[in-house]
PDB file of N, CA and C in Angstrom:
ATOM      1  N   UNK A   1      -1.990  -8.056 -13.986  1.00  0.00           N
ATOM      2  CA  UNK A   1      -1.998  -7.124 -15.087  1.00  0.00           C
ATOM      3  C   UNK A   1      -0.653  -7.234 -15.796  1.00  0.00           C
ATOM      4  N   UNK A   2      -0.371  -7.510 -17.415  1.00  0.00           N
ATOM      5  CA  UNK A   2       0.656  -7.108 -17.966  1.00  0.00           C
ATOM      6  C   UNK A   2       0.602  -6.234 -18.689  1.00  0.00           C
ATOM      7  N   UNK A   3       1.965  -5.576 -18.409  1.00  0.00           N
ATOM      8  CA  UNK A   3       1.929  -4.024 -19.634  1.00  0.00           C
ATOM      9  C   UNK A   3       2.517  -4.279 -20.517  1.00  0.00           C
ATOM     10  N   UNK A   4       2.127  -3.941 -21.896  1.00  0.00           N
ATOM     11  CA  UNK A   4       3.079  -3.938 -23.262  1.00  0.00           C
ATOM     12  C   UNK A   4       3.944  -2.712 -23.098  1.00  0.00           C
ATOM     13  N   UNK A   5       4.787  -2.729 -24.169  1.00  0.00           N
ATOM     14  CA  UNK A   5       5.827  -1.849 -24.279  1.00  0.00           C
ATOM     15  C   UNK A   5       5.193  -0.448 -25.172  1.00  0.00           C
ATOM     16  N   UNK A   6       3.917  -1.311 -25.927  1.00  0.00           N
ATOM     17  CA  UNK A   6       3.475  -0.072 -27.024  1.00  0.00           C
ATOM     18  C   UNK A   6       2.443   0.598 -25.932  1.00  0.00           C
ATOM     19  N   UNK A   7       2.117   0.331 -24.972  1.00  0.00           N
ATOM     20  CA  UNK A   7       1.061   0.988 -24.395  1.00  0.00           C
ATOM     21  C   UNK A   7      -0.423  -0.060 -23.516  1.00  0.00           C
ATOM     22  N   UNK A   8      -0.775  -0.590 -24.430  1.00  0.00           N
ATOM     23  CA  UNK A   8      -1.614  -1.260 -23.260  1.00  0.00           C
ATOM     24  C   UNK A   8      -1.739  -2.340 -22.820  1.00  0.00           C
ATOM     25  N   UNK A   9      -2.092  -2.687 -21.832  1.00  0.00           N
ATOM     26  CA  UNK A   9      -2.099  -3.772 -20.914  1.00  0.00           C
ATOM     27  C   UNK A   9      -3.408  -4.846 -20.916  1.00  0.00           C
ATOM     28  N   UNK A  10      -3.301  -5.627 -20.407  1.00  0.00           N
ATOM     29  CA  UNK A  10      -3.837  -6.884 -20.186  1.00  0.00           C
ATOM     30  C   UNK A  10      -4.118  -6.888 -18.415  1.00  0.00           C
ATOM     31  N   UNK A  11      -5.779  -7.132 -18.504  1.00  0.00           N
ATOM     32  CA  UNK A  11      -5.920  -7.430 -16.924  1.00  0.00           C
ATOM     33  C   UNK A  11      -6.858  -8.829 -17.052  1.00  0.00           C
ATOM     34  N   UNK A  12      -6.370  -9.614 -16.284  1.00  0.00           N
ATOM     35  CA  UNK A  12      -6.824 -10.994 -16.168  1.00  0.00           C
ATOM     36  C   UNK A  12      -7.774 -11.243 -14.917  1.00  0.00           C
ATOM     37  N   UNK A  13      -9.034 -11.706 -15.350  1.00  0.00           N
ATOM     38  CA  UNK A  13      -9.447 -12.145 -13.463  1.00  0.00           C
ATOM     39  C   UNK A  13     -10.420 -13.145 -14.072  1.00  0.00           C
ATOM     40  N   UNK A  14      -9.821 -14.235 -13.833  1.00  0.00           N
ATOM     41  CA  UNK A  14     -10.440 -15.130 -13.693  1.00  0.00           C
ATOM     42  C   UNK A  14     -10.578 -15.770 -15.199  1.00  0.00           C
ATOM     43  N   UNK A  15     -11.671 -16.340 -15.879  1.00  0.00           N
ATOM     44  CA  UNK A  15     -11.087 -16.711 -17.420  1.00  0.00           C
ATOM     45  C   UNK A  15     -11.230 -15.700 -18.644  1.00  0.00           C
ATOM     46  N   UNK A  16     -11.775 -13.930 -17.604  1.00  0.00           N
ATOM     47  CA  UNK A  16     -11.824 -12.768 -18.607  1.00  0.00           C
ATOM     48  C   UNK A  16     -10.709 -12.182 -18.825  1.00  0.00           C
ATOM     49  N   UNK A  17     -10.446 -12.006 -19.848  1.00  0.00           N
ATOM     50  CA  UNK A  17      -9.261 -11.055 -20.134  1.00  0.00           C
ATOM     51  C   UNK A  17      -9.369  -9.748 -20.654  1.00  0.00           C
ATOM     52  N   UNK A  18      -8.960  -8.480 -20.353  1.00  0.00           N
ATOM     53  CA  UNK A  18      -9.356  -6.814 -20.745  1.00  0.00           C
ATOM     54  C   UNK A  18      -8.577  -6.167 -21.172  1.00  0.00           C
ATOM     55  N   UNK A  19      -8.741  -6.025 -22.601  1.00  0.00           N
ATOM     56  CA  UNK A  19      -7.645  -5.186 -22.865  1.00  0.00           C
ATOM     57  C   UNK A  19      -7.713  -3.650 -23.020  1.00  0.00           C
ATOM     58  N   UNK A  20      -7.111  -2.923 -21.986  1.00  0.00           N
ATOM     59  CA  UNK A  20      -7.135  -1.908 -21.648  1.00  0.00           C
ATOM     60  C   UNK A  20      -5.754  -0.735 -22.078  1.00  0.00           C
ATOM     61  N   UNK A  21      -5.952   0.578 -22.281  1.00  0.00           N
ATOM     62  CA  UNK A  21      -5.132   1.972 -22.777  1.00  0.00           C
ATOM     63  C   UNK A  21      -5.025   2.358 -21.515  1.00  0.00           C
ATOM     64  N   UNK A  22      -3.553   3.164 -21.674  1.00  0.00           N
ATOM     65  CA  UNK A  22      -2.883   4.084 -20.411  1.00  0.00           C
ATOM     66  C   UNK A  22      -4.233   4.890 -19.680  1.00  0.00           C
ATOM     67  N   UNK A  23      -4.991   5.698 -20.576  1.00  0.00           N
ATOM     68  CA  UNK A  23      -5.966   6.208 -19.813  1.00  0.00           C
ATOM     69  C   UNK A  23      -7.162   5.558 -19.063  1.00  0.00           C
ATOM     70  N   UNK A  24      -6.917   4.162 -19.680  1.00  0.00           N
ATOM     71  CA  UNK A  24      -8.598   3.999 -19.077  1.00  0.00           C
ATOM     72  C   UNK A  24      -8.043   3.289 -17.605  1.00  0.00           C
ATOM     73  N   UNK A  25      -6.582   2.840 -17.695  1.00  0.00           N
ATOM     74  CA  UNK A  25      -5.593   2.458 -16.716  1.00  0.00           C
ATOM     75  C   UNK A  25      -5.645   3.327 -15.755  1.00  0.00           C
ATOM     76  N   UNK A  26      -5.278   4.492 -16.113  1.00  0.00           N
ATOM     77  CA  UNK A  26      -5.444   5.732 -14.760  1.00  0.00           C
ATOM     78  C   UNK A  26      -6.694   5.779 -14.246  1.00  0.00           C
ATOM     79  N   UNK A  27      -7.933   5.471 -15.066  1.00  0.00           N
ATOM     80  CA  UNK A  27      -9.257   5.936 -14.350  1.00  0.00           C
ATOM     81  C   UNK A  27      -9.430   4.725 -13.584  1.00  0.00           C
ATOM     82  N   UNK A  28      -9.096   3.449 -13.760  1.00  0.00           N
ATOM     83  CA  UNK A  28      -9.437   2.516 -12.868  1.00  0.00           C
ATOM     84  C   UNK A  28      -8.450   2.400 -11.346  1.00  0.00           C
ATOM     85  N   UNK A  29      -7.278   2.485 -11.894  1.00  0.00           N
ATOM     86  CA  UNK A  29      -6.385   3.203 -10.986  1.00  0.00           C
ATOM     87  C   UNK A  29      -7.333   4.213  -9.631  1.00  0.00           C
ATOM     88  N   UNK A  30      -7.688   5.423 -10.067  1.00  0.00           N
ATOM     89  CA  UNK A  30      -8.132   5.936  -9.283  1.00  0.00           C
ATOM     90  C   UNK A  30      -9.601   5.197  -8.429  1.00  0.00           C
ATOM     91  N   UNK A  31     -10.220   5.108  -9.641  1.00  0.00           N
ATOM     92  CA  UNK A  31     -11.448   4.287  -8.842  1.00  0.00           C
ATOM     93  C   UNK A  31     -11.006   3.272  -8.111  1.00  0.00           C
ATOM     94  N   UNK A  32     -10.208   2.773  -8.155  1.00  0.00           N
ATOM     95  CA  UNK A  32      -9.789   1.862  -6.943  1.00  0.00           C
ATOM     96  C   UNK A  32      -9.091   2.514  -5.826  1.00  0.00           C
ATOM     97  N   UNK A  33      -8.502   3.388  -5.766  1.00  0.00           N
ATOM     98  CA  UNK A  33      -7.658   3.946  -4.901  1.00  0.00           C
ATOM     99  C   UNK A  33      -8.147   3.919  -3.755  1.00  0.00           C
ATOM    100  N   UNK A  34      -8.974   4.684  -3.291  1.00  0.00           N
ATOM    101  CA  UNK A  34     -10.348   4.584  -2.329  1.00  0.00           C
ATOM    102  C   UNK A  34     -10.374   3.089  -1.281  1.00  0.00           C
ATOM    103  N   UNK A  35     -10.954   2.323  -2.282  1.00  0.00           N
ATOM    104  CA  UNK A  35     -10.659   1.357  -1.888  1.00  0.00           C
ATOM    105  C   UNK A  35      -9.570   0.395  -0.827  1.00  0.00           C
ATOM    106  N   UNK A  36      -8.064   0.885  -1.711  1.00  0.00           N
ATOM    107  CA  UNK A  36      -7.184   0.251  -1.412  1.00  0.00           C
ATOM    108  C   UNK A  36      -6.435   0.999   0.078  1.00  0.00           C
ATOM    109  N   UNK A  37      -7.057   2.624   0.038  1.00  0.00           N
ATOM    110  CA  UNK A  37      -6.846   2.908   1.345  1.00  0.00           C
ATOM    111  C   UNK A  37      -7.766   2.591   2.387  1.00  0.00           C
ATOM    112  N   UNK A  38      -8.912   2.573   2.306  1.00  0.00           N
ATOM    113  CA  UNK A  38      -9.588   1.924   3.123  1.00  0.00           C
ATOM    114  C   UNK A  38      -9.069   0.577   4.165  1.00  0.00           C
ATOM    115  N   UNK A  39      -8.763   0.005   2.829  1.00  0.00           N
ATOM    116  CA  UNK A  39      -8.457  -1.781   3.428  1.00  0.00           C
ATOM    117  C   UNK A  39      -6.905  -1.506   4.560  1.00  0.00           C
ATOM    118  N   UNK A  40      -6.137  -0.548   4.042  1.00  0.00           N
ATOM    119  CA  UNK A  40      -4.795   0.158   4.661  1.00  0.00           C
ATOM    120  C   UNK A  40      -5.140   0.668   6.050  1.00  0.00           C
ATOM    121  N   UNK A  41      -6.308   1.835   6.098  1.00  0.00           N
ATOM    122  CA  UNK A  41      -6.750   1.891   7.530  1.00  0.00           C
ATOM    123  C   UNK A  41      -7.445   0.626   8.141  1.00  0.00           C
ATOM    124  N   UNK A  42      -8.175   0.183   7.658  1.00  0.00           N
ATOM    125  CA  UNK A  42      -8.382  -1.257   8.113  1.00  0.00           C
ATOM    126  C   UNK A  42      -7.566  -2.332   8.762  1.00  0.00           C
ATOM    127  N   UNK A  43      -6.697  -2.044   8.143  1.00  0.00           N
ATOM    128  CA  UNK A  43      -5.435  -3.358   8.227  1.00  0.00           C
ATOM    129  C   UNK A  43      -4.853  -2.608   9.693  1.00  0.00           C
ATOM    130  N   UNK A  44      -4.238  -1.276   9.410  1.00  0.00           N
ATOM    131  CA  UNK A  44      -3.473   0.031  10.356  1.00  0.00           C
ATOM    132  C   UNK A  44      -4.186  -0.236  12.109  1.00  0.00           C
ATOM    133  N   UNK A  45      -6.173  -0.582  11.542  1.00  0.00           N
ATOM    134  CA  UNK A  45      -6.162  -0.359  13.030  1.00  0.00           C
ATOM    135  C   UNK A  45      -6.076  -1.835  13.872  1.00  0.00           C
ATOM    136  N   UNK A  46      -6.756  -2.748  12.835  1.00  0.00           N
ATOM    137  CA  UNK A  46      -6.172  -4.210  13.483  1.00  0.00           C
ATOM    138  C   UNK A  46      -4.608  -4.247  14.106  1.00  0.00           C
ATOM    139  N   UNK A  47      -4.002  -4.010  13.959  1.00  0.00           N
ATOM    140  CA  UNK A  47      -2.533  -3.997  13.930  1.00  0.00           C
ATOM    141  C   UNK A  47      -2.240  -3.198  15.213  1.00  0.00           C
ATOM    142  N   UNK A  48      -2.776  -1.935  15.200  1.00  0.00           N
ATOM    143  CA  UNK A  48      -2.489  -1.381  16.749  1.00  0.00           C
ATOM    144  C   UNK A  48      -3.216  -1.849  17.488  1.00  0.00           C
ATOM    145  N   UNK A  49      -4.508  -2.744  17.354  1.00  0.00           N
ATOM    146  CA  UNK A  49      -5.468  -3.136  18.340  1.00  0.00           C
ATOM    147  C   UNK A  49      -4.598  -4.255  19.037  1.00  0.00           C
ATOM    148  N   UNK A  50      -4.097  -5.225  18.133  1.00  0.00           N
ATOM    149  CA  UNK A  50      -3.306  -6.417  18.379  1.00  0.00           C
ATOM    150  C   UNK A  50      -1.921  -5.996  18.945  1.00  0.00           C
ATOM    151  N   UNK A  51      -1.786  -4.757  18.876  1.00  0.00           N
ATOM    152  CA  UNK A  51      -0.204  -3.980  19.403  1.00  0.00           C
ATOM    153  C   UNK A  51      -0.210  -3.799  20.798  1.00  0.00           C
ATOM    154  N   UNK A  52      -1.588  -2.726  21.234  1.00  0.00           N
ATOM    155  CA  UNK A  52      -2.271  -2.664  22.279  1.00  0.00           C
ATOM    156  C   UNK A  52      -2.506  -3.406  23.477  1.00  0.00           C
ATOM    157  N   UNK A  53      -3.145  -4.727  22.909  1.00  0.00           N
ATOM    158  CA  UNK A  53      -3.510  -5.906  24.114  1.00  0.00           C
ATOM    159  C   UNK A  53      -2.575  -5.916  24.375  1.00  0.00           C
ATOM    160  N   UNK A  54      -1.694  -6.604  22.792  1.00  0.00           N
ATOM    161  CA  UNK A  54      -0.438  -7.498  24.079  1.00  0.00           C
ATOM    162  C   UNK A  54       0.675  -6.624  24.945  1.00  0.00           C
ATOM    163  N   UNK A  55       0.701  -4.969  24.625  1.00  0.00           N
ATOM    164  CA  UNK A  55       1.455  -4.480  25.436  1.00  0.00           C
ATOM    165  C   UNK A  55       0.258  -4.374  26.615  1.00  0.00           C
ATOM    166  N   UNK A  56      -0.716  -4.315  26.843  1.00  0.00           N
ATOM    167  CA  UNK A  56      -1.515  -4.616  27.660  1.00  0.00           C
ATOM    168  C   UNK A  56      -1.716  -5.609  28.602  1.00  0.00           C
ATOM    169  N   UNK A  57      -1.647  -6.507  27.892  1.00  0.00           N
ATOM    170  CA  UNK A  57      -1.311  -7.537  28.855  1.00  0.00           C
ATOM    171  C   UNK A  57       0.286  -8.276  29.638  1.00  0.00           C
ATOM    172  N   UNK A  58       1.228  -7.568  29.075  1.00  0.00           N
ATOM    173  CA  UNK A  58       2.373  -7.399  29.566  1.00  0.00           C
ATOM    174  C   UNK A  58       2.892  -6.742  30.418  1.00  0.00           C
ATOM    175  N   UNK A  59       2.068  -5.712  30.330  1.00  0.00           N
ATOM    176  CA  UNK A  59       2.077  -4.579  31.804  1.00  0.00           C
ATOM    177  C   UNK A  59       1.135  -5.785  33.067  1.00  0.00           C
ATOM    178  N   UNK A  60       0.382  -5.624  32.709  1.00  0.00           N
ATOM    179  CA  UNK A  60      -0.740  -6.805  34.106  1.00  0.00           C
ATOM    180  C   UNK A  60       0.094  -7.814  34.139  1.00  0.00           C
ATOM    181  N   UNK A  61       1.369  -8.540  33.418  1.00  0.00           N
ATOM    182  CA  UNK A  61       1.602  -9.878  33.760  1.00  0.00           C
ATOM    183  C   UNK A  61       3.139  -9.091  34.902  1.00  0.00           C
ATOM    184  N   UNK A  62       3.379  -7.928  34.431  1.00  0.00           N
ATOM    185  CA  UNK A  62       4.418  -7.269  34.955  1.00  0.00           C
ATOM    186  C   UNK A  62       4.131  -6.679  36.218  1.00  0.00           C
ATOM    187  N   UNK A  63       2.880  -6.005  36.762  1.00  0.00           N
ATOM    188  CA  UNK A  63       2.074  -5.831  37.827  1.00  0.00           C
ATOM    189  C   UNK A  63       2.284  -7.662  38.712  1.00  0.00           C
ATOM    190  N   UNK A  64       1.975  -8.093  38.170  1.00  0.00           N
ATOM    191  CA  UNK A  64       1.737  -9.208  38.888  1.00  0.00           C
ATOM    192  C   UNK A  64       3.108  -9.820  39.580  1.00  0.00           C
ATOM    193  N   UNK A  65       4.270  -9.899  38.704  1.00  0.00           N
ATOM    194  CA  UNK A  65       5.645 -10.561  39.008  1.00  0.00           C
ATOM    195  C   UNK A  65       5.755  -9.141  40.360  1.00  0.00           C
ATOM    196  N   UNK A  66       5.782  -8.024  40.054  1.00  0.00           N
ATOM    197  CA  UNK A  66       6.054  -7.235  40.850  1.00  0.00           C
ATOM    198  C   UNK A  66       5.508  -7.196  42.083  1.00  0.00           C
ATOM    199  N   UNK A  67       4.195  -7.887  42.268  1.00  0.00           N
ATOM    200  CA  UNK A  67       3.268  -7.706  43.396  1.00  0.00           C
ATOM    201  C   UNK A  67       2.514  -6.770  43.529  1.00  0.00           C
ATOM    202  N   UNK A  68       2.453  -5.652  42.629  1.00  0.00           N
ATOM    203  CA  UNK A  68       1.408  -4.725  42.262  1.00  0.00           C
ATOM    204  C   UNK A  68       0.141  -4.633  42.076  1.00  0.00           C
TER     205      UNK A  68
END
Protein backbone atom coordinates (compact mmCIF):
# COMPACT_ATOMS: atom_id res chain seq x y z
CA UNK A 1 0.00 0.00 0.00
CA UNK A 2 1.26 3.64 -0.72
CA UNK A 3 -0.08 6.69 0.95
CA UNK A 4 -0.19 10.11 -0.73
CA UNK A 5 0.35 13.12 1.17
CA UNK A 6 -3.19 14.56 -0.09
CA UNK A 7 -4.99 11.63 1.33
CA UNK A 8 -5.34 8.51 -0.58
CA UNK A 9 -3.59 5.57 -1.14
CA UNK A 10 -2.82 2.97 -3.57
CA UNK A 11 -3.23 -0.84 -2.78
CA UNK A 12 -1.55 -3.17 -5.19
CA UNK A 13 -2.13 -7.06 -5.37
CA UNK A 14 -1.12 -8.49 -8.00
CA UNK A 15 -1.59 -6.57 -11.59
CA UNK A 16 -4.84 -4.66 -9.78
CA UNK A 17 -4.34 -1.50 -8.52
CA UNK A 18 -7.15 0.42 -5.91
CA UNK A 19 -7.39 3.54 -5.39
CA UNK A 20 -8.70 4.06 -2.14
CA UNK A 21 -9.84 7.38 0.68
CA UNK A 22 -8.83 7.55 4.44
CA UNK A 23 -12.29 6.18 5.15
CA UNK A 24 -12.74 3.40 3.04
CA UNK A 25 -8.95 2.69 4.48
CA UNK A 26 -10.34 2.45 8.03
CA UNK A 27 -13.22 0.14 6.99
CA UNK A 28 -10.90 -2.30 5.38
CA UNK A 29 -8.55 -1.83 8.14
CA UNK A 30 -11.10 -3.11 10.44
CA UNK A 31 -12.48 -5.83 8.30
CA UNK A 32 -9.27 -7.23 8.33
CA UNK A 33 -8.43 -6.89 11.83
CA UNK A 34 -10.19 -10.08 12.81
CA UNK A 35 -8.35 -11.73 10.67
CA UNK A 36 -4.94 -10.60 11.47
CA UNK A 37 -5.61 -11.57 15.13
CA UNK A 38 -6.62 -14.76 14.47
CA UNK A 39 -3.44 -15.70 12.45
CA UNK A 40 -1.55 -13.96 15.93
CA UNK A 41 -3.35 -16.58 18.14
CA UNK A 42 -2.52 -19.03 15.65
CA UNK A 43 1.01 -18.27 15.33
CA UNK A 44 0.96 -17.62 19.74
CA UNK A 45 -0.15 -21.25 20.05
CA UNK A 46 2.30 -22.97 17.59
CA UNK A 47 5.02 -21.26 19.37
CA UNK A 48 4.17 -22.45 22.92
CA UNK A 49 3.40 -25.90 21.52
CA UNK A 50 7.03 -25.92 20.02
CA UNK A 51 8.14 -24.15 23.52
CA UNK A 52 6.51 -26.99 25.40
CA UNK A 53 8.01 -30.21 23.74
CA UNK A 54 11.29 -29.08 23.73
CA UNK A 55 11.21 -28.02 27.39
CA UNK A 56 9.62 -31.37 27.52
CA UNK A 57 11.86 -33.21 26.23
CA UNK A 58 14.72 -31.70 28.13
CA UNK A 59 13.35 -32.56 31.36
CA UNK A 60 13.17 -36.63 30.11
CA UNK A 61 16.71 -36.19 28.60
CA UNK A 62 17.54 -34.64 32.21
CA UNK A 63 15.63 -37.59 34.07
CA UNK A 64 17.70 -39.78 32.19
CA UNK A 65 21.49 -38.23 32.76
CA UNK A 66 20.24 -38.22 36.37
CA UNK A 67 19.07 -41.84 36.52
CA UNK A 68 15.57 -40.93 37.26
Amino acid sequence: MTHSPDGPSKLEIGDTCIDIWPQERRMLANQLLGDAVQYSNIQTGQDLNLLAHQVWGDLKQLRRDLGG
